[in-house]
Protein backbone atom coordinates (compact mmCIF):
# COMPACT_ATOMS: atom_id res chain seq x y z
CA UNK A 1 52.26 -32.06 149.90
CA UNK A 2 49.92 -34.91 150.18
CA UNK A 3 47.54 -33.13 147.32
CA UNK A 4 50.33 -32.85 145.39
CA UNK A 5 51.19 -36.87 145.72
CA UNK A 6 47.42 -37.33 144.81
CA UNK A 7 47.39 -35.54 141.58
CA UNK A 8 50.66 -36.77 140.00
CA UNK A 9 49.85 -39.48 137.86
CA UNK A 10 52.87 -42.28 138.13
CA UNK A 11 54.13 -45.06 135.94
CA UNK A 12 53.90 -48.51 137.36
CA UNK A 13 56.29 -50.82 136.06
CA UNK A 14 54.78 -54.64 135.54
CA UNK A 15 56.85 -58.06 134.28
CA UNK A 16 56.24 -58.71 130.61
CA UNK A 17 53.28 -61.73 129.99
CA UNK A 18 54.64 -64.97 129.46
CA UNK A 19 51.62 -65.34 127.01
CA UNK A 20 52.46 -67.48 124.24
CA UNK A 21 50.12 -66.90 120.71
CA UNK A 22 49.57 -69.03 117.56
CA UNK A 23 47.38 -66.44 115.70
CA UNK A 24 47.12 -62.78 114.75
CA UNK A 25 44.94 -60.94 112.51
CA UNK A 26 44.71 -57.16 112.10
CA UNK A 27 41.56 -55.36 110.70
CA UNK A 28 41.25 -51.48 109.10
CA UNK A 29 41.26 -50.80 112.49
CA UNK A 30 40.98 -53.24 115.43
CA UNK A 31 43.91 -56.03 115.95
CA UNK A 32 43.83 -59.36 117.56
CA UNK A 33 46.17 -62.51 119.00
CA UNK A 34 45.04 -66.02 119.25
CA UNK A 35 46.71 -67.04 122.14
CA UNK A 36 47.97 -70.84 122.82
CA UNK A 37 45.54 -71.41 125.71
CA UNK A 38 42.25 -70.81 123.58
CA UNK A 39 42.23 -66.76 124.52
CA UNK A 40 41.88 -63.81 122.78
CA UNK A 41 43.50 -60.61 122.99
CA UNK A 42 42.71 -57.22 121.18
CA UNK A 43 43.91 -53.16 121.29
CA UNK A 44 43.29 -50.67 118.66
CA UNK A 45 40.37 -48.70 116.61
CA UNK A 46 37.07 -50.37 117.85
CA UNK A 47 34.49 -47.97 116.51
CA UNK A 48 32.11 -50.78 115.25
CA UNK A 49 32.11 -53.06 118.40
CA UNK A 50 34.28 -55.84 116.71
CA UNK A 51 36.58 -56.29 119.47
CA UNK A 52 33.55 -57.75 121.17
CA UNK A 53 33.30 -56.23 124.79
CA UNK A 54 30.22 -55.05 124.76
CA UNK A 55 30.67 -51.76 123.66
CA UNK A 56 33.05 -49.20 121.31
CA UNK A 57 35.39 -48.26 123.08
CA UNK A 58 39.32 -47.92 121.65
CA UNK A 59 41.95 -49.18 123.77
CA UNK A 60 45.48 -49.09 122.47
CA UNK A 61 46.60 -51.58 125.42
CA UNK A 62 46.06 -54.92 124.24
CA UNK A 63 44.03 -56.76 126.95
CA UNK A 64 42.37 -60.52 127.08
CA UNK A 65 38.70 -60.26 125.92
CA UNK A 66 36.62 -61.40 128.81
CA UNK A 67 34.55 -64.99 128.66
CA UNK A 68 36.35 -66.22 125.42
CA UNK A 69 37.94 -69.63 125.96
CA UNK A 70 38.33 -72.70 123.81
CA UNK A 71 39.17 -70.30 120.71
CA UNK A 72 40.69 -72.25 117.84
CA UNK A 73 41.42 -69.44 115.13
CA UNK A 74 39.56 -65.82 114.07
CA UNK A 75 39.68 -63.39 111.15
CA UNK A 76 39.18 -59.94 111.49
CA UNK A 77 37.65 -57.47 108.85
CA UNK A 78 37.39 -53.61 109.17
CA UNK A 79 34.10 -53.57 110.98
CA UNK A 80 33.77 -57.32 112.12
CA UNK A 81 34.84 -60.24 114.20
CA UNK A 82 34.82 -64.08 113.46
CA UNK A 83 35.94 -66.84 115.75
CA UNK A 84 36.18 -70.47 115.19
CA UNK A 85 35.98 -71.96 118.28
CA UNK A 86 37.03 -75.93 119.05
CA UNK A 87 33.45 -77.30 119.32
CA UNK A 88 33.40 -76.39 115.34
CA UNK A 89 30.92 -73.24 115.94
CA UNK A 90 31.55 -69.97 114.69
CA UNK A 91 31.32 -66.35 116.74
CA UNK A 92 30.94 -62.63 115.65
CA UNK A 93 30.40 -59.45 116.92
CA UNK A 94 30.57 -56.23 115.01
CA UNK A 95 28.82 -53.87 112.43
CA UNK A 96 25.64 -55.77 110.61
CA UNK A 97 24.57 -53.94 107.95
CA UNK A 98 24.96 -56.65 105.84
CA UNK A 99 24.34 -59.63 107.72
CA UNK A 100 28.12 -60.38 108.05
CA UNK A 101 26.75 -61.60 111.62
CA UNK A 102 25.01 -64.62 110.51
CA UNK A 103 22.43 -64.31 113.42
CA UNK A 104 19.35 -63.68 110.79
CA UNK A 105 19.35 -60.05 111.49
CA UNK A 106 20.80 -56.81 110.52
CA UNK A 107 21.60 -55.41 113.67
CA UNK A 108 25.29 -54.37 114.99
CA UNK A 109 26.17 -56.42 118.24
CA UNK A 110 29.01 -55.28 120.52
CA UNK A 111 29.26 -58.42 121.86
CA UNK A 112 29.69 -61.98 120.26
CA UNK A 113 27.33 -64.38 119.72
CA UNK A 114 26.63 -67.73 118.03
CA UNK A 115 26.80 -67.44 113.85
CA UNK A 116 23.59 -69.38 112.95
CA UNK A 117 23.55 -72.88 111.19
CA UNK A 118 27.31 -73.76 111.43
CA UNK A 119 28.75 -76.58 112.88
CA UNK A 120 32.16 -78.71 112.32
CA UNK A 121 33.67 -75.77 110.67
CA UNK A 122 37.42 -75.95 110.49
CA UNK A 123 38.33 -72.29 108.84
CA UNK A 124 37.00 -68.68 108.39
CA UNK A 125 37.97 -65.78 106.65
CA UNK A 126 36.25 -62.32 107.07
CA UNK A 127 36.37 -59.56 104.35
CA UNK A 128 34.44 -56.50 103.35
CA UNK A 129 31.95 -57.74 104.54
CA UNK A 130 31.59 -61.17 103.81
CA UNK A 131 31.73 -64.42 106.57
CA UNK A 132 33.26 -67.67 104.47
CA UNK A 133 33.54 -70.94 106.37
CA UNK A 134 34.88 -74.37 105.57
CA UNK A 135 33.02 -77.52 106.73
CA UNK A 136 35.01 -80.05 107.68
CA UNK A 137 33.15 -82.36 105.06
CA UNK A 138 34.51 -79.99 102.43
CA UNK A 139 31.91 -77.78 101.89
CA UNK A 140 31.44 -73.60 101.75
CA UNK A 141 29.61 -71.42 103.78
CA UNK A 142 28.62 -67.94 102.73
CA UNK A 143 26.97 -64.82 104.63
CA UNK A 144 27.11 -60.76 104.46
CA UNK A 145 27.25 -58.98 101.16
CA UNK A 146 27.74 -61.57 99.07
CA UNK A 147 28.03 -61.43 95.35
CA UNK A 148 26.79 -63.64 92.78
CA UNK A 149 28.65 -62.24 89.60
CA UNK A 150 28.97 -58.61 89.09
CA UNK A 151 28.25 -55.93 91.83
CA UNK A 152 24.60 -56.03 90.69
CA UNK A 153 23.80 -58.90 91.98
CA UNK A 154 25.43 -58.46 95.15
CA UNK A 155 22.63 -59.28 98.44
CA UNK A 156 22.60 -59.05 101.75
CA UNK A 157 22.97 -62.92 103.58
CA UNK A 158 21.76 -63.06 106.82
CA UNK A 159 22.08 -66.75 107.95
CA UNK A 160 25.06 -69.04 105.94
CA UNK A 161 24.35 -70.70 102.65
CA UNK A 162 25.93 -73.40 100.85
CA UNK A 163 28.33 -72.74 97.86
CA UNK A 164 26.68 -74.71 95.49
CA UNK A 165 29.07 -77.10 93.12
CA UNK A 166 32.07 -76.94 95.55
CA UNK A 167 33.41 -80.45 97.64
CA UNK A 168 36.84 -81.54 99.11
CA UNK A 169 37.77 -77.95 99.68
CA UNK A 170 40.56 -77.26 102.03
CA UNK A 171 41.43 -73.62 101.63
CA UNK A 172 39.28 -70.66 101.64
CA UNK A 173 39.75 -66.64 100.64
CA UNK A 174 37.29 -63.87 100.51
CA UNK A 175 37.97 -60.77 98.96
CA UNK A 176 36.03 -57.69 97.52
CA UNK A 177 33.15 -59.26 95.96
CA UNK A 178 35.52 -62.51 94.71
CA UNK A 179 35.91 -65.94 96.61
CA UNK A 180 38.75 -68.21 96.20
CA UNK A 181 39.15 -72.12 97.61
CA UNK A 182 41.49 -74.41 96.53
CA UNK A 183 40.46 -78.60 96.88
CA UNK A 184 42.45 -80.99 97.88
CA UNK A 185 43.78 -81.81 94.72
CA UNK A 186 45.52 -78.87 94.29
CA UNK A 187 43.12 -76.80 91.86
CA UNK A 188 42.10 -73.49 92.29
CA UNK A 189 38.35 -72.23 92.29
CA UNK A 190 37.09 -68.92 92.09
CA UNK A 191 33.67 -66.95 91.56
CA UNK A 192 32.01 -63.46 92.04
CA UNK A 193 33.19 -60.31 90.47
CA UNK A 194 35.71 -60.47 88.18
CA UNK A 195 35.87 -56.71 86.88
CA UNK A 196 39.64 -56.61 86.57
CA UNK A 197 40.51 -60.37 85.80
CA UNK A 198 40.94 -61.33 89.65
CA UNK A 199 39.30 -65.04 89.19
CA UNK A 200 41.90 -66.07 86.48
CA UNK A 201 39.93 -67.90 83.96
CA UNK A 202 41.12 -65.69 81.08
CA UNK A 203 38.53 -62.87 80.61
CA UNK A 204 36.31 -60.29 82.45
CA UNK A 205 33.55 -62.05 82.49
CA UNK A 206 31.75 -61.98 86.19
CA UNK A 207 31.17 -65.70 87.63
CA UNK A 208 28.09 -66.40 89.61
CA UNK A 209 29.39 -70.14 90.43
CA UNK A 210 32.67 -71.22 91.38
CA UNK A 211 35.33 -72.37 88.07
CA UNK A 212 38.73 -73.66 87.96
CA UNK A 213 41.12 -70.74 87.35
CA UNK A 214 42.99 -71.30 84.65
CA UNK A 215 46.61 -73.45 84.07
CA UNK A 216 47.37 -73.74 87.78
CA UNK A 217 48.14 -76.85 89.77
CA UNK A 218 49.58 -78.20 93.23
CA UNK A 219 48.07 -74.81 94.91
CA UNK A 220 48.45 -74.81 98.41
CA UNK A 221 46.78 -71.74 99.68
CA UNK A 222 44.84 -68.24 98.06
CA UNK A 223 44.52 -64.82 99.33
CA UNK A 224 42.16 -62.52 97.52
CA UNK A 225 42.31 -59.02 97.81
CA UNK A 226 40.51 -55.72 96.45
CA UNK A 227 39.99 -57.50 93.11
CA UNK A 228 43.24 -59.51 92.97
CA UNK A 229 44.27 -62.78 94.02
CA UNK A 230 47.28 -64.58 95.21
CA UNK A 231 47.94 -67.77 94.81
CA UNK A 232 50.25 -70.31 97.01
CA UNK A 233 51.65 -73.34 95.43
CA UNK A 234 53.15 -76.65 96.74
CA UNK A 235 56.58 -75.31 95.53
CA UNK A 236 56.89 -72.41 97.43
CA UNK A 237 55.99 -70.47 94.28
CA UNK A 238 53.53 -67.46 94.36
CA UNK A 239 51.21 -66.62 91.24
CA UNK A 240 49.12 -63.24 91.26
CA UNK A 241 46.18 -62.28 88.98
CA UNK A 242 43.88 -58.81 88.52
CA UNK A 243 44.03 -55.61 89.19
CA UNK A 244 47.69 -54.59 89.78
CA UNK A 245 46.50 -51.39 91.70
CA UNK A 246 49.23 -50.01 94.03
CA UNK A 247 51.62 -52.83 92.61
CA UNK A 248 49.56 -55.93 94.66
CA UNK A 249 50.67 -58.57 92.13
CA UNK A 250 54.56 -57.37 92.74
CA UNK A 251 54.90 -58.18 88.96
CA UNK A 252 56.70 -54.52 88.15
CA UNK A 253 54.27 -54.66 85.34
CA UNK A 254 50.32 -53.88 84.26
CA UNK A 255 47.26 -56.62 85.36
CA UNK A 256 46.52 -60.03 84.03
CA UNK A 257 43.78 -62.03 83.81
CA UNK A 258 45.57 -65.05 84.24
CA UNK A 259 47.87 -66.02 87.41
CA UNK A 260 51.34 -65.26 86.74
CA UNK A 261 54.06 -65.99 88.80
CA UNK A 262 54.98 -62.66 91.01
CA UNK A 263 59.12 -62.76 90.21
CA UNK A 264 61.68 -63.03 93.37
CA UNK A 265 59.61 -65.20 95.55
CA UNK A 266 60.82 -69.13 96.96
CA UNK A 267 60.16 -71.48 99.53
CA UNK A 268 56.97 -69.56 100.70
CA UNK A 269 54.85 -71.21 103.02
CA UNK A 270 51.77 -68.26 104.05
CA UNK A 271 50.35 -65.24 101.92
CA UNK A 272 48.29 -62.49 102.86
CA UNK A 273 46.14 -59.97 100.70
CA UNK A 274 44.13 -57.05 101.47
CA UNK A 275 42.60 -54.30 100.08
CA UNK A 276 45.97 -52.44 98.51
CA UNK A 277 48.59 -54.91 100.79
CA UNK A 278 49.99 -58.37 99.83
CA UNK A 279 52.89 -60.11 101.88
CA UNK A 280 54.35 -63.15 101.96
CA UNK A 281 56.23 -65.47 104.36
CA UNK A 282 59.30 -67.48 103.44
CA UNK A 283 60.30 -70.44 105.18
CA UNK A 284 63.34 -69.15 106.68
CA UNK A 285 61.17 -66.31 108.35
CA UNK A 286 61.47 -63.54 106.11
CA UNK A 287 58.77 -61.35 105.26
CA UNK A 288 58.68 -60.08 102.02
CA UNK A 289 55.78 -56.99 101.23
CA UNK A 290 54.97 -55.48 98.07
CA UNK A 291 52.07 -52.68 97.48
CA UNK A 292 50.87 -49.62 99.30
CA UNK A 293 51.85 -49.44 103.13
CA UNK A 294 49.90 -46.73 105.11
CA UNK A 295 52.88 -44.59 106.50
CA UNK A 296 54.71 -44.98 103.48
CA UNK A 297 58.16 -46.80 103.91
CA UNK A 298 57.29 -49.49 106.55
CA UNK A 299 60.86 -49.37 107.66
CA UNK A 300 62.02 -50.78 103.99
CA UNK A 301 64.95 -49.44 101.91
CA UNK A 302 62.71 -47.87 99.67
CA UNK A 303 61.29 -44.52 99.25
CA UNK A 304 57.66 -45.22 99.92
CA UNK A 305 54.83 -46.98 98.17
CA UNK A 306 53.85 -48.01 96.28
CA UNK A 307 55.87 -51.08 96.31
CA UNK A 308 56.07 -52.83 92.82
CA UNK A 309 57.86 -56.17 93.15
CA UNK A 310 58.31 -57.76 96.99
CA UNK A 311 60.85 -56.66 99.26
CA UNK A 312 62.20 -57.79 102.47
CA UNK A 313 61.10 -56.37 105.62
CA UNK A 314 63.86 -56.68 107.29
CA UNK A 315 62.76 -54.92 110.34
CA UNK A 316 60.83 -58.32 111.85
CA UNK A 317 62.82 -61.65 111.10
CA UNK A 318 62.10 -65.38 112.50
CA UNK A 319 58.41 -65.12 111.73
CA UNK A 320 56.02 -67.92 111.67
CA UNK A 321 52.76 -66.66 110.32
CA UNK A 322 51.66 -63.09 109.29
CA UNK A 323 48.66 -60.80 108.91
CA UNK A 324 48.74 -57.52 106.33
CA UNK A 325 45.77 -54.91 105.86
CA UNK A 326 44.74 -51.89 104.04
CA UNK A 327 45.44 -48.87 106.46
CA UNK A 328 46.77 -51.80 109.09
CA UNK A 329 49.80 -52.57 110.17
CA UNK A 330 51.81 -55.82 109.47
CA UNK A 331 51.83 -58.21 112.13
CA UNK A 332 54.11 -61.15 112.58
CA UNK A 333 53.77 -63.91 115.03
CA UNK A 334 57.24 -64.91 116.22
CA UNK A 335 58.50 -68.76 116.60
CA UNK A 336 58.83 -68.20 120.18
CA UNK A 337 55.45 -66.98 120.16
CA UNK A 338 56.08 -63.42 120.86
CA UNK A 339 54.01 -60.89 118.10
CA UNK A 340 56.21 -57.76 116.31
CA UNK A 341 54.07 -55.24 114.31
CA UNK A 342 54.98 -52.56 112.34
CA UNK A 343 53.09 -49.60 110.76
CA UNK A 344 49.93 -48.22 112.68
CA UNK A 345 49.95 -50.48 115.55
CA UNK A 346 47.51 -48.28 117.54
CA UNK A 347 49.61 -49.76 120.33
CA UNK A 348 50.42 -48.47 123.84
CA UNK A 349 53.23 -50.35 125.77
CA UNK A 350 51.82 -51.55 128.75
CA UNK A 351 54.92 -51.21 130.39
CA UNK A 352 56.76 -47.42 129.02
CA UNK A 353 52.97 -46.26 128.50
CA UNK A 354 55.05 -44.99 125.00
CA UNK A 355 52.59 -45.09 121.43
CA UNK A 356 54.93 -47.49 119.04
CA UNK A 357 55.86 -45.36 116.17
CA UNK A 358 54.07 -46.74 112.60
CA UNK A 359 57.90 -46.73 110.87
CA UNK A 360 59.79 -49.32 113.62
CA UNK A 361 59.73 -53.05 114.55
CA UNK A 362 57.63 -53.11 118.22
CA UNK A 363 57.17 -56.23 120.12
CA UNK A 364 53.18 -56.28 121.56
CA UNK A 365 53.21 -57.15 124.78
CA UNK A 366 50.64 -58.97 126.70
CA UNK A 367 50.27 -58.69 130.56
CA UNK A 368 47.31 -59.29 132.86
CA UNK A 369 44.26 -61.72 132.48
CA UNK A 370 40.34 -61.61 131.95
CA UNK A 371 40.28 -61.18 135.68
CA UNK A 372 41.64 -58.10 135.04
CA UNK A 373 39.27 -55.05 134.21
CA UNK A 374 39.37 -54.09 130.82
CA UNK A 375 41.18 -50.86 130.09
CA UNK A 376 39.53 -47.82 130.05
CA UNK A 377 39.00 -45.97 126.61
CA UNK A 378 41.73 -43.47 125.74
CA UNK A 379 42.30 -41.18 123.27
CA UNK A 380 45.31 -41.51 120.78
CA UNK A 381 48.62 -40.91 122.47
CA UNK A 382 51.64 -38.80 120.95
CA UNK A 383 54.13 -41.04 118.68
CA UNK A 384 56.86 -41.66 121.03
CA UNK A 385 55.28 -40.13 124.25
CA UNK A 386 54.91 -41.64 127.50
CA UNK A 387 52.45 -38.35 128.69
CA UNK A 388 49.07 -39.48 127.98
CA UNK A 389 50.60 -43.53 128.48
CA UNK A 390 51.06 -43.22 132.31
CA UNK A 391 49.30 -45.21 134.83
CA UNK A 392 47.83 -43.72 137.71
CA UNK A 393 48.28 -45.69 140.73
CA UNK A 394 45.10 -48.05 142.38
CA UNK A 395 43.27 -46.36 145.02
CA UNK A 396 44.22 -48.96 147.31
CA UNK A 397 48.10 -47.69 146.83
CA UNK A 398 47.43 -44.00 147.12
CA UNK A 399 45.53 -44.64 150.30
CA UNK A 400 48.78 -46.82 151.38
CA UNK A 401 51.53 -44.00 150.41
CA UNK A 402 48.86 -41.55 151.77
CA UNK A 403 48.95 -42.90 155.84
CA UNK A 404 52.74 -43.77 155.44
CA UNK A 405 53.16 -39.73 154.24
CA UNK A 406 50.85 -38.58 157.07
CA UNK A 407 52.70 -41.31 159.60
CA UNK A 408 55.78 -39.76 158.51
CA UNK A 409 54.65 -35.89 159.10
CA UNK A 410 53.48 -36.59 162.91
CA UNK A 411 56.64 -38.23 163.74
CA UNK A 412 58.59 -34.97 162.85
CA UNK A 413 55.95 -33.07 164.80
CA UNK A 414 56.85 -35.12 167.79
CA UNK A 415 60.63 -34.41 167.73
């Protein structure tokens, strides 16, 4: 009896966090929330140490990252980690064959440390990568593999650099070898690769310095992608340009290599781009997605990517801000402050101990604290299962229910 009660693993049922977030980000493989109090929380993939806990293990139970406090926003890539804290420095921890670190060196940290030669930074973006900061004098900040016109001339940055000929910035985008920023004027910059058109000036030509892309105005935002760009304007309008791989520019039609404006789209207010992924956010909440989706379908009325003009994901509604990557799902942060995914969450409910399946809407929940151990590594659950999600009780309890069972048993002897 009592070795029986020892060996059966049990589900413990604990109250959903009241944890309120104002950021998410999801990588290839890792996925993160900003929450409200300066924390961090991650679950997923984290075979290159970018979840920052000091080593590589993959958790699909999102937990608070121990020792980060004062966080003020983060960007995730598919092997790194930036945060921007409030003091204006700038974090990472991850894969470093590139530099994408910023600590001088090439060598992968588990754990995060201080990006060298940043201060006052008030953005970051991380992709394929790349580290891009904005200073809150205006200025751009470079590291990783970072290319100066065509793939050629690509080179590894180990500390930040300056973008040379760039000031009153107030927007930044990196994306596959291309950089976007927009300046507080409304125009559009962009530089780097430019294989498929992606900068928007017009021609193929590579760009080693930042130019104005050409015949746009009153831009609020960019998102650059695997060699395509989106572009966010004052008027709620979106405008794509580049490669039109996997339908990214939602045009229904071939590339350009000037922005057009991606048809069906109004009263936007956030974009996101990725490697074959773009979404966009309207102001009433909706979430509109157009491009490949990795499993096909993402709960749309469609038969599967790719996805050639944006359509509304109906499956997630009253968002505030979203996130969208290549092999990733999409994650929406909630006005209550609640975050929904859907697509390969890599999630476990906390709670149910069930995997959420990649086609439906699942809300991630949060419970427990940095005083709470992190999670031990698990391997991927069943879709739908609760088997392999089961938590076995704390010594402490089994030791409890084991005296009350053995308490029990001596009284019976007795009568």
């Amino acid at each position: 009896m009592l070795a029986a009660l020892f060996s059966t693993a049990a589900t413990i049922s604990m109250a959903a966090s009241s944890v309120k977030m104002k950021a998410v980000d999801s990588g290839a493989y890792a996925n993160f929330a900003l929450a409200e109090d300066g924390t961090v929380w991650a679950w997923g993939n984290n075979r290159d140490g970018q979840m920052g806990i000091g080593d590589k293990s993959t958790i699909y139970v999102p937990f608070q990252i121990p020792g980060l406090t004062g966080v003020k926003a983060l960007s995730a890539d598919a092997t790194f980690t930036l945060l921007l804290k409030g003091d204006g420095t700038v974090w990472a921890a991850g894969k470093n064959d590139h530099g994408q670190l910023g600590d001088g060196t090439m060598t992968d940290r588990s754990s995060f440390a201080q990006v060298k030669g940043l201060s006052n930074i008030v953005a970051i973006d991380a992709k394929d990568s790349v580290g891009m900061a904005l200073k809150d004098d205006g200025t751009v900040w470079v590291w990783g593999y970072y290319s100066y016109g065509s793939g050629a001339n690509n080179k590894n940055v180990t500390v930040p650099e300056i973008v040379p000929g760039l000031a009153n910035i107030k927007a930044i985008s990196a994306g596959n070898w291309h950089y976007l920023v927009v300046d507080k004027d409304g125009n559009a910059w962009a530089w780097g690769n430019n294989l498929n058109g992606q900068i928007g000036i017009g021609s193929y030509a590579a760009q080693p310095t930042p130019v104005k892309v050409t015949g746009l105005s009153g831009v609020k935002d960019v998102a650059a992608g695997y060699q395509f760009s989106l572009f966010l304007k004052e008027d709620g309008t979106v405008w794509a340009c580049g490669w039109n791989n996997q339908g990214v520019l939602g045009t229904g039609t071939s590339g350009s290599k000037v922005p057009v404006q991606v048809p069906g789209l109004s009263g936007i207010i956030d974009v996101a781009a990725s490697s074959e992924t773009a979404a966009a956010l309207k102001d009433d909440g909706t979430i509109y997605v157009w491009g490949n989706y990795y499993p096909s379908a993402m709960s749309l009325s469609v038969a599967g990517p790719p996805i050639n003009t944006p359509t509304a994901l109906t499956a997630i509604t009253g968002a505030k801000a979203i996130s969208a990557d290549f092999k990733a799902p999409v994650l929406a942060l909630n006005q209550n402050g609640t975050v929904w995914g859907i697509g390969g969450l890599s999630y476990r409910d906390p709670e149910t101990g069930y995997l959420a399946e990649s086609g439906k809407a699942t809300q991630i929940k949060f419970i427990g604290s940095a005083s709470t151990a992190v999670p031990t590594a698990t391997a991927a659950p069943t879709a739908g299962s609760a088997t392999t999600g089961t938590q076995t009780p704390s010594t402490p309890l089994l030791l409890a229910i084991g005296v009350f069972c053995i308490a029990a048993i001596l009284r019976a002897g007795k009568k």
